[in-house]
C-alpha atoms as a PDB file:
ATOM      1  CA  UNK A   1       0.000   0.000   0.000  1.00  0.00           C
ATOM      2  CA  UNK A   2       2.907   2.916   0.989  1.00  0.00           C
ATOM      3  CA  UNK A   3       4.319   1.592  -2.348  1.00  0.00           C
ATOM      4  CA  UNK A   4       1.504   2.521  -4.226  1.00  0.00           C
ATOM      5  CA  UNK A   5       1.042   6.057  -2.485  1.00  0.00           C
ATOM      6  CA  UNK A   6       4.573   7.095  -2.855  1.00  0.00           C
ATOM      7  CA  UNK A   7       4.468   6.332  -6.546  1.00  0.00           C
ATOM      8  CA  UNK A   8       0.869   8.183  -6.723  1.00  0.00           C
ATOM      9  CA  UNK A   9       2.980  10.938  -5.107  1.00  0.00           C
ATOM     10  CA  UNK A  10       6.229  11.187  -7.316  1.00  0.00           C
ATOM     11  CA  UNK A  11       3.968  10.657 -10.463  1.00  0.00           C
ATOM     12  CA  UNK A  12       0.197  11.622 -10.004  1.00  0.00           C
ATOM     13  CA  UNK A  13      -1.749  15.043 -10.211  1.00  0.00           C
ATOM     14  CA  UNK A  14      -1.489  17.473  -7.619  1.00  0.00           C
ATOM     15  CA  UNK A  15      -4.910  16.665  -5.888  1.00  0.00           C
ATOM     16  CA  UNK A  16      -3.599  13.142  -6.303  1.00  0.00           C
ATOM     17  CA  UNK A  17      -0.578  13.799  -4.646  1.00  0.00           C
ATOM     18  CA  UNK A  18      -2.104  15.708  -2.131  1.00  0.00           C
ATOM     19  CA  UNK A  19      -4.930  12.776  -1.294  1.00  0.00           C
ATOM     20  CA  UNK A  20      -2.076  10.163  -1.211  1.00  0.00           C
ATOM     21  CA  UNK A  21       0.258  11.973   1.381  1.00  0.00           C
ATOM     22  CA  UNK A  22      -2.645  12.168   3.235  1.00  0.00           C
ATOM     23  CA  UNK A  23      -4.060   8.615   2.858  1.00  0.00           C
ATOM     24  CA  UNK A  24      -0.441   7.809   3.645  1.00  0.00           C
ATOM     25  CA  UNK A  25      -0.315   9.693   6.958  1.00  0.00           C
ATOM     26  CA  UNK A  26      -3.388   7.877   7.947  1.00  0.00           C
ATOM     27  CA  UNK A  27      -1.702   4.278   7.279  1.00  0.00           C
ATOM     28  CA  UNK A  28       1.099   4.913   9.372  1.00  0.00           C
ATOM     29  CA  UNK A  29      -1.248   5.098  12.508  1.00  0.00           C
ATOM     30  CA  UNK A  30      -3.790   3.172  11.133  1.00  0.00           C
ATOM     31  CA  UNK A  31      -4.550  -0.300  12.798  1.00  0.00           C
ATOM     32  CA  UNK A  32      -2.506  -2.953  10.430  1.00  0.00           C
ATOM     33  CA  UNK A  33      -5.904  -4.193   8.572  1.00  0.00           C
ATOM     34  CA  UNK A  34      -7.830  -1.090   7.864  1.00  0.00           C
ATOM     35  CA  UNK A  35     -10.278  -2.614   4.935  1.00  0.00           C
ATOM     36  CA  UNK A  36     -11.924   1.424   4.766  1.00  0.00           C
ATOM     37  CA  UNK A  37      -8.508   2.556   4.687  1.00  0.00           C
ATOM     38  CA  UNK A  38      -7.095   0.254   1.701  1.00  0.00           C
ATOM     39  CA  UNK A  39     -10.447   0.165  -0.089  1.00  0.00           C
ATOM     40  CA  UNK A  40      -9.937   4.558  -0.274  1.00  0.00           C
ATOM     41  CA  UNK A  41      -5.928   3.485  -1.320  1.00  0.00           C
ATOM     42  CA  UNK A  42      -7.304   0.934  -3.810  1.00  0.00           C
ATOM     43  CA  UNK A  43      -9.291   3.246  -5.130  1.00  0.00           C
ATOM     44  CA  UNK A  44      -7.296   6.150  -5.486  1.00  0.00           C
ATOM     45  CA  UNK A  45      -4.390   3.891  -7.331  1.00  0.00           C
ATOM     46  CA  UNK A  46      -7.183   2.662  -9.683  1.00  0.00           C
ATOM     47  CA  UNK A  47      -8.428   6.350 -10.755  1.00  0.00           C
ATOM     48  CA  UNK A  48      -4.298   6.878 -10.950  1.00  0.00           C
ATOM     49  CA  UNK A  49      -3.791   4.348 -13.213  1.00  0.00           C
ATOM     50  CA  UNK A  50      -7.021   4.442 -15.398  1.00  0.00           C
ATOM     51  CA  UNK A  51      -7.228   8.059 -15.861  1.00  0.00           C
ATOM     52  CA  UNK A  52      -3.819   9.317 -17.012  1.00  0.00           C
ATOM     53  CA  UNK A  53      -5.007  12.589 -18.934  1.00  0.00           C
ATOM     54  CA  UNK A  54      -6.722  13.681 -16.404  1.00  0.00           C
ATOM     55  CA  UNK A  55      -4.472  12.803 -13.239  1.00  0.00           C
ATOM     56  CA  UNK A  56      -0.719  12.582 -14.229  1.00  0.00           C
ATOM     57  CA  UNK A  57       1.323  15.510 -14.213  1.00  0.00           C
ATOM     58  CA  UNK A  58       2.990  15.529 -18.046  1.00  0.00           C
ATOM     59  CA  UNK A  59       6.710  15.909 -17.500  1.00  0.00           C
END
């Protein structure tokens, strides 16, 4: 899951990056299984990857 944020972070839109340092904060005091928690994480990966125009910074 902190995999998937920091790469969300280093590559994704700014409200993406912004969501995924949060969502990230929240895992590291987070009980360890949080189904809400990776379900929002899950999600937020899946918009990441699907919607590129939309969500990636171009550089």
């Amino acid at each position: 899951m902190q995999a998937k944020l920091e790469q969300i972070i280093a590559d994704g839109g700014a409200d993406q990056a912004r969501l995924a340092r949060e969502l990230l904060a929240r895992l590291s005091v987070a009980p360890a299984e949080s189904p809400a928690l990776h379900a929002e994480i899950d999600a937020l990966y899946d918009a990441y990857l699907h919607d590129p125009y939309l969500t990636r910074d171009n550089r």
